[in-house]
PDB file of N, CA and C in Angstrom:
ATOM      1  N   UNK A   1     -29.383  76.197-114.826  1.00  0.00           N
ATOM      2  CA  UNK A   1     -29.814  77.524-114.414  1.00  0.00           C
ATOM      3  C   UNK A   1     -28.611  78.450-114.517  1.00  0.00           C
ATOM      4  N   UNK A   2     -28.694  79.620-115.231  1.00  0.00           N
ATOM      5  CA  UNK A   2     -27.623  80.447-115.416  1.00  0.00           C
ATOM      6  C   UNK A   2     -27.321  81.076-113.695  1.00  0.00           C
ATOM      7  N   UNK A   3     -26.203  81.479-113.775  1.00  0.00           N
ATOM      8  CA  UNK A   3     -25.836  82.403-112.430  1.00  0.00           C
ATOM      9  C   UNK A   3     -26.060  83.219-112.257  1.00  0.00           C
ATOM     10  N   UNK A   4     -26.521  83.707-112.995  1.00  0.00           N
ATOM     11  CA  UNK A   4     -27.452  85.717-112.438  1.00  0.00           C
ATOM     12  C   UNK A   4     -28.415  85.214-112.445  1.00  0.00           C
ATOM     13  N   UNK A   5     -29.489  83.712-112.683  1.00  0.00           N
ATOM     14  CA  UNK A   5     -30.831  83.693-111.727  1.00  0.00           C
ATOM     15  C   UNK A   5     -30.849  83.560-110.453  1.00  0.00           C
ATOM     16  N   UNK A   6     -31.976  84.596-109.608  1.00  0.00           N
ATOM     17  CA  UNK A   6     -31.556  84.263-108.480  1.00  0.00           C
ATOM     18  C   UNK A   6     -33.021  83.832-108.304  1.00  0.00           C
ATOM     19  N   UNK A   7     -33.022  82.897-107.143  1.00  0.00           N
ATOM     20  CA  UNK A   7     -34.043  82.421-106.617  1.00  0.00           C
ATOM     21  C   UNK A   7     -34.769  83.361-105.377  1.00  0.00           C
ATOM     22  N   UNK A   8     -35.983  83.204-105.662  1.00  0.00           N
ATOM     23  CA  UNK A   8     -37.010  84.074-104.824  1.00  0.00           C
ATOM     24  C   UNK A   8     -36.419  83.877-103.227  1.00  0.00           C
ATOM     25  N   UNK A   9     -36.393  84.810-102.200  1.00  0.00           N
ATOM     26  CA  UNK A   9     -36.315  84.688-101.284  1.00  0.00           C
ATOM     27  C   UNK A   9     -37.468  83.922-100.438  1.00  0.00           C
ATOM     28  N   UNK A  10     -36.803  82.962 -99.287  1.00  0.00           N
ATOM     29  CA  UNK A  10     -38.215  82.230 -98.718  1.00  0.00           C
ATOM     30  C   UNK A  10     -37.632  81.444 -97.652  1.00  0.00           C
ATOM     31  N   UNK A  11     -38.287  81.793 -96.748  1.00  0.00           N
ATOM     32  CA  UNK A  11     -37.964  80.902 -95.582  1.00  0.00           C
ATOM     33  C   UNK A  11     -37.525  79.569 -95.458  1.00  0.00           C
ATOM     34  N   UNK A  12     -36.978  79.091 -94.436  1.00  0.00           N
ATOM     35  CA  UNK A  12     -36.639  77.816 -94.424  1.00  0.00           C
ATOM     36  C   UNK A  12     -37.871  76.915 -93.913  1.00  0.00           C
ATOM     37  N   UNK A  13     -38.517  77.661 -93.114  1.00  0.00           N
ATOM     38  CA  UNK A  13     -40.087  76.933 -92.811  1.00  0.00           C
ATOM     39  C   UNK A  13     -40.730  76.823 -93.944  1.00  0.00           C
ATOM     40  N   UNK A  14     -41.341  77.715 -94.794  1.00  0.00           N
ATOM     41  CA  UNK A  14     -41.646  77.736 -95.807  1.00  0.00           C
ATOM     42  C   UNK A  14     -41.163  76.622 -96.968  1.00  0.00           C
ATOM     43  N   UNK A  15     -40.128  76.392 -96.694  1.00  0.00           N
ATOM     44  CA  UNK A  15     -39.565  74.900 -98.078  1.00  0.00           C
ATOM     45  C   UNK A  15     -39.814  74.204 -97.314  1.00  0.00           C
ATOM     46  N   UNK A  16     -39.622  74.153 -95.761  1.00  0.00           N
ATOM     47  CA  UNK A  16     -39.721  72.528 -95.525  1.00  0.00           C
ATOM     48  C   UNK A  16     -41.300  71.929 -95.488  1.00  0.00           C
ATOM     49  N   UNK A  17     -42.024  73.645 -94.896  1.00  0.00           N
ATOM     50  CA  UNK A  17     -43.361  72.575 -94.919  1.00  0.00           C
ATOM     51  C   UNK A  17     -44.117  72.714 -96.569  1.00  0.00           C
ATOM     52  N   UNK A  18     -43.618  73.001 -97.723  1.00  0.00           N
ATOM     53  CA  UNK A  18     -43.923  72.541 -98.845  1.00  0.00           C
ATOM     54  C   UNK A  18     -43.671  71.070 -99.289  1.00  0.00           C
ATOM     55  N   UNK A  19     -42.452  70.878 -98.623  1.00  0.00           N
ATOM     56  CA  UNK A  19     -41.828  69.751 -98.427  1.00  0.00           C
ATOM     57  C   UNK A  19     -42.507  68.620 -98.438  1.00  0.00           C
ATOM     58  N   UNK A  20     -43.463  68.762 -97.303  1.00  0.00           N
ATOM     59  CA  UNK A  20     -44.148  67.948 -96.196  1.00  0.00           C
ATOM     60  C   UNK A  20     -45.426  67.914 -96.985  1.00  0.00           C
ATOM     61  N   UNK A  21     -46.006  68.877 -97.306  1.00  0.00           N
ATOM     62  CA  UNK A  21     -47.346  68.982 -97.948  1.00  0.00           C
ATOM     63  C   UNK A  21     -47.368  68.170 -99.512  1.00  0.00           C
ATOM     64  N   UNK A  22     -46.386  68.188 -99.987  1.00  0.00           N
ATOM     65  CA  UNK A  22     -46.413  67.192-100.952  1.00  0.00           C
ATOM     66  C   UNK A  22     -45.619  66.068-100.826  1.00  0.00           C
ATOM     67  N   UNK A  23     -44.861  65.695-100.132  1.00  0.00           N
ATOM     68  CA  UNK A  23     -44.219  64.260 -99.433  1.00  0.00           C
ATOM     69  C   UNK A  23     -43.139  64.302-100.396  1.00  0.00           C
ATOM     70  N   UNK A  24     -42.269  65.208-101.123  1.00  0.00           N
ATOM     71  CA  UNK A  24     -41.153  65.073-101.892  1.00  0.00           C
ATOM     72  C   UNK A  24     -40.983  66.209-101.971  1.00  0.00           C
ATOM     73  N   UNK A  25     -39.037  65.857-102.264  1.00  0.00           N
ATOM     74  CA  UNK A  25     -38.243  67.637-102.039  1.00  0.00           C
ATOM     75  C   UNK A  25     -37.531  67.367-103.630  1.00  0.00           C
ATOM     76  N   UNK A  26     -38.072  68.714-104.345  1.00  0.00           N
ATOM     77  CA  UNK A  26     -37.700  68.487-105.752  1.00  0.00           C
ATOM     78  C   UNK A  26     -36.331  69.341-105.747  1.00  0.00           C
ATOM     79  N   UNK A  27     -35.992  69.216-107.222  1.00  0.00           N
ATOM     80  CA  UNK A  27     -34.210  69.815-107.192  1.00  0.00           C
ATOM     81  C   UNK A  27     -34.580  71.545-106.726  1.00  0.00           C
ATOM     82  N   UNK A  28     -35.897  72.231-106.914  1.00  0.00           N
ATOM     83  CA  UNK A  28     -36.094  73.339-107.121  1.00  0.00           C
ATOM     84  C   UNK A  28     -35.891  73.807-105.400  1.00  0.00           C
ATOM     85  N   UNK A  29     -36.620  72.778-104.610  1.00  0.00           N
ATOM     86  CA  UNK A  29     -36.544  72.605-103.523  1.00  0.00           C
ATOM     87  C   UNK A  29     -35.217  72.684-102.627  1.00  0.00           C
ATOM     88  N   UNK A  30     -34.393  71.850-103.091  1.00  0.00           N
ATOM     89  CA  UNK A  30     -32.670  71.839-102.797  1.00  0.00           C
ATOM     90  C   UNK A  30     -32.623  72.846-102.950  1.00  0.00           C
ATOM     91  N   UNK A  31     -32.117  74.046-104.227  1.00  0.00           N
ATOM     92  CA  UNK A  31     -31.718  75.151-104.729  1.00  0.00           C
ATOM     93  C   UNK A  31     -31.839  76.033-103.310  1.00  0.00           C
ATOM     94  N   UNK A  32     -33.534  75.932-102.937  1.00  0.00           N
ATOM     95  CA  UNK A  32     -34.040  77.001-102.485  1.00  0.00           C
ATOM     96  C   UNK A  32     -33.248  77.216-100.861  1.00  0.00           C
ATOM     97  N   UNK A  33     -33.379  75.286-100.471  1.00  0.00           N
ATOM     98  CA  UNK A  33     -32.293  75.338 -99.574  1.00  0.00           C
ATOM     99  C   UNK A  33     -31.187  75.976 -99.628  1.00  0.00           C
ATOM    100  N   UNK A  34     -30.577  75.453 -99.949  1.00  0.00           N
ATOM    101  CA  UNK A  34     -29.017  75.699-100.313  1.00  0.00           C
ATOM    102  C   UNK A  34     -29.151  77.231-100.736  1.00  0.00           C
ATOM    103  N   UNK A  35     -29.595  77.738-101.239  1.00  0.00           N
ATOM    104  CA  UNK A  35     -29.054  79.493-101.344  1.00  0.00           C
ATOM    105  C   UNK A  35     -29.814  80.307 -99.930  1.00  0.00           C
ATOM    106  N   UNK A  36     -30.786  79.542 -99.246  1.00  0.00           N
ATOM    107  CA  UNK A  36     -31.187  80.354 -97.965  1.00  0.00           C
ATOM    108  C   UNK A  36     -30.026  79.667 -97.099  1.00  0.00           C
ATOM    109  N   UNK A  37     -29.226  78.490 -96.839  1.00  0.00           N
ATOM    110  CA  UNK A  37     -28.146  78.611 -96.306  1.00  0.00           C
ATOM    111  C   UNK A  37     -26.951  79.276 -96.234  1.00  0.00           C
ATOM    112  N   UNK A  38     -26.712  79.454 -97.890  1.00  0.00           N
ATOM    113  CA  UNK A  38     -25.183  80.289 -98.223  1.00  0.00           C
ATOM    114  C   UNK A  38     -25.592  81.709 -97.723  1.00  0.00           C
ATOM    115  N   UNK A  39     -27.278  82.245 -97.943  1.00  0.00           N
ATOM    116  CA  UNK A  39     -26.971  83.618 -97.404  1.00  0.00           C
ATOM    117  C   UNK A  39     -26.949  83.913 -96.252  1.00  0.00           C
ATOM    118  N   UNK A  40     -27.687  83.517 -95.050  1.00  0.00           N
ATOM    119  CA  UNK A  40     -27.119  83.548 -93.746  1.00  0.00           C
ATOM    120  C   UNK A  40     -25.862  83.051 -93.146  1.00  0.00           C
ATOM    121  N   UNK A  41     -25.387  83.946 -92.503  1.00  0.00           N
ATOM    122  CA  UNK A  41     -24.150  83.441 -91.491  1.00  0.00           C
ATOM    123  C   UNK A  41     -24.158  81.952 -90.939  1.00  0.00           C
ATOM    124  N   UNK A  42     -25.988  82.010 -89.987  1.00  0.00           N
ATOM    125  CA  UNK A  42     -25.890  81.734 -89.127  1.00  0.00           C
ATOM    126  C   UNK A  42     -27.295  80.691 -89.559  1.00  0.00           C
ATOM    127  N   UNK A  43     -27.561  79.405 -88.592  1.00  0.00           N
ATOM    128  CA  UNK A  43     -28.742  79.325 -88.752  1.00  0.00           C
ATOM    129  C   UNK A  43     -29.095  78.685 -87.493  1.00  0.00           C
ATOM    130  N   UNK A  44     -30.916  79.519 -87.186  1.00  0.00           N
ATOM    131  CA  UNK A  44     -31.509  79.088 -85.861  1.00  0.00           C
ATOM    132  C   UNK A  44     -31.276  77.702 -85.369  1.00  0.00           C
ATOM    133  N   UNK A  45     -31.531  77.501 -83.740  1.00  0.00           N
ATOM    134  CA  UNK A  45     -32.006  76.345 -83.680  1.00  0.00           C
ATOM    135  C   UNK A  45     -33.035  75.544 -84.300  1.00  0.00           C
ATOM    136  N   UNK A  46     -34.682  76.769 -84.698  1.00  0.00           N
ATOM    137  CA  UNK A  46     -35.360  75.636 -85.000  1.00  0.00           C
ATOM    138  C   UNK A  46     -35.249  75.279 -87.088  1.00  0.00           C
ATOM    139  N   UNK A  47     -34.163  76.455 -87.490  1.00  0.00           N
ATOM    140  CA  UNK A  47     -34.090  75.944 -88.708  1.00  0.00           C
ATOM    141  C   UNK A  47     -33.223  74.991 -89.027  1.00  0.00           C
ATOM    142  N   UNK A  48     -32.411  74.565 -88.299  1.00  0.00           N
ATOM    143  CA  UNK A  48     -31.669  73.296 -87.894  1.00  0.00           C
ATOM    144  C   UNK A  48     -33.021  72.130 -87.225  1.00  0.00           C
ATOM    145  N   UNK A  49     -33.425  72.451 -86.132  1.00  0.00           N
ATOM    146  CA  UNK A  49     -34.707  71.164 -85.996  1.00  0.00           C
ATOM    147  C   UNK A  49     -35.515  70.857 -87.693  1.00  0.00           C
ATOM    148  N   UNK A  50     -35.497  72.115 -88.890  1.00  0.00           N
ATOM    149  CA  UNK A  50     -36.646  71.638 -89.900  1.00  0.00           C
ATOM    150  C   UNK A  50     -35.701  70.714 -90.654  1.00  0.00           C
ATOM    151  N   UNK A  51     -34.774  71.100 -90.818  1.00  0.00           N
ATOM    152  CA  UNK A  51     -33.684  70.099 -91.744  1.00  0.00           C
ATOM    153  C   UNK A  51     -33.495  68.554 -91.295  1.00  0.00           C
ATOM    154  N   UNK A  52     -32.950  68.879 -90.125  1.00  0.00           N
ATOM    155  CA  UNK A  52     -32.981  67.349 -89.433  1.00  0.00           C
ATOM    156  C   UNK A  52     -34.463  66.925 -89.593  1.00  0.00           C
ATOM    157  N   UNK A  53     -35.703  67.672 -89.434  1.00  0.00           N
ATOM    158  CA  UNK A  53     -36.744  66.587 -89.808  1.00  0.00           C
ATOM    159  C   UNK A  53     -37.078  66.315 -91.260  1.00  0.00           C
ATOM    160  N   UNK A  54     -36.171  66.992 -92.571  1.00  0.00           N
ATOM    161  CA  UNK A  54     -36.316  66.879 -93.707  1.00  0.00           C
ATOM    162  C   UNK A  54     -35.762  65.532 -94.190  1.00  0.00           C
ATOM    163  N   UNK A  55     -34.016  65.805 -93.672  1.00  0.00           N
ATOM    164  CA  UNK A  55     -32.776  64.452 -93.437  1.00  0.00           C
ATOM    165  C   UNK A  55     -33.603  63.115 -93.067  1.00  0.00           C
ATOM    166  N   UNK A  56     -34.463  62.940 -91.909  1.00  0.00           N
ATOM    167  CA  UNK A  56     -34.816  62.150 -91.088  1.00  0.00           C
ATOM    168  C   UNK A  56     -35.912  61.194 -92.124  1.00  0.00           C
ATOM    169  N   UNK A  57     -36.841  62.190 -92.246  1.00  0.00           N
ATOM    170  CA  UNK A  57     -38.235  61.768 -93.352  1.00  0.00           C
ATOM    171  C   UNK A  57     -37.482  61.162 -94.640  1.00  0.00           C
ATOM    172  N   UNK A  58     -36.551  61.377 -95.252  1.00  0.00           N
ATOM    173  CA  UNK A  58     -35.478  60.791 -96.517  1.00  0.00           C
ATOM    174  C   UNK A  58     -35.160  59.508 -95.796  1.00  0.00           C
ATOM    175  N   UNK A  59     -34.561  59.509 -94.997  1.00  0.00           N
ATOM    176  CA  UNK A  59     -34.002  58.365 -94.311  1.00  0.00           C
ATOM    177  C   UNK A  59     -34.564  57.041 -94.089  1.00  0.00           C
ATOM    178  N   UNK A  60     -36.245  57.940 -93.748  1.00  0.00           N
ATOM    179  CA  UNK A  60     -37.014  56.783 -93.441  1.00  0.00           C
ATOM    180  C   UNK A  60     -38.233  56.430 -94.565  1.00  0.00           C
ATOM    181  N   UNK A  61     -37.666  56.667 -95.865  1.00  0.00           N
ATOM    182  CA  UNK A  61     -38.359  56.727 -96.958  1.00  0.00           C
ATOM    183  C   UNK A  61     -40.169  57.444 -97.299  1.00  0.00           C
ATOM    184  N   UNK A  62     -40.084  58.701 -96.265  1.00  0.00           N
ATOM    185  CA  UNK A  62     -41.403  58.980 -95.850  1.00  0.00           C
ATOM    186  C   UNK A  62     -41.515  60.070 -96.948  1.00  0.00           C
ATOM    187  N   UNK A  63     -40.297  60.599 -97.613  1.00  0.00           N
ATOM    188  CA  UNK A  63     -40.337  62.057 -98.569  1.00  0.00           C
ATOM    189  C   UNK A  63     -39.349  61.227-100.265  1.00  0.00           C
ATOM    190  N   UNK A  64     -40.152  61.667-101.718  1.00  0.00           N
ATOM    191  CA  UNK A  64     -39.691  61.321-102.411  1.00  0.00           C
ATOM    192  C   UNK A  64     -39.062  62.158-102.898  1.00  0.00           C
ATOM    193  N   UNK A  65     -37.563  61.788-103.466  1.00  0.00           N
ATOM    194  CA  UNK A  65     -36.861  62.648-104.246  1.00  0.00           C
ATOM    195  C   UNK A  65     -37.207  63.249-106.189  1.00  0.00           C
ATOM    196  N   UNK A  66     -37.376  63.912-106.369  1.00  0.00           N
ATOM    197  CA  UNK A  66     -37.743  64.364-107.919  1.00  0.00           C
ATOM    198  C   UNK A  66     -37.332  65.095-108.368  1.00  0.00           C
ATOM    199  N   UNK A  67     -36.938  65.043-109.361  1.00  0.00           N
ATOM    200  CA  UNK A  67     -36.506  66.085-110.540  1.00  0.00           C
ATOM    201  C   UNK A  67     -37.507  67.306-110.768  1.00  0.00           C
TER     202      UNK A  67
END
């Protein structure tokens, strides 16, 4: 992906429960993470509770990883 694409703005609720609704977090998925992290300072408590339940579901082989 070149560096002047930018990815659509979107909640962190929003990726995780896409997340959830299809039981795998694709690379598009990461991205979306990762640039709604770099642009806030800061992040909520409960957008910290969605991650840890993203981390958690990986852990316990409940979410598949995909390209």
């Amino acid at each position: 992906m070149p560096a002047s694409a930018s990815l659509p703005t979107i909640s962190v609720q929003q990726i995780v429960e896409r997340i959830f609704v299809f039981r795998q977090i694709s690379r598009t998925d990461q991205r979306l993470l990762m640039s709604t992290f770099l642009s806030q300072e800061t992040l909520s408590e409960a957008e910290h509770l969605l991650i840890n339940r993203v981390f958690d579901a990986l852990k316990q082989g409940l979410l598949k990883v995909v390209d």
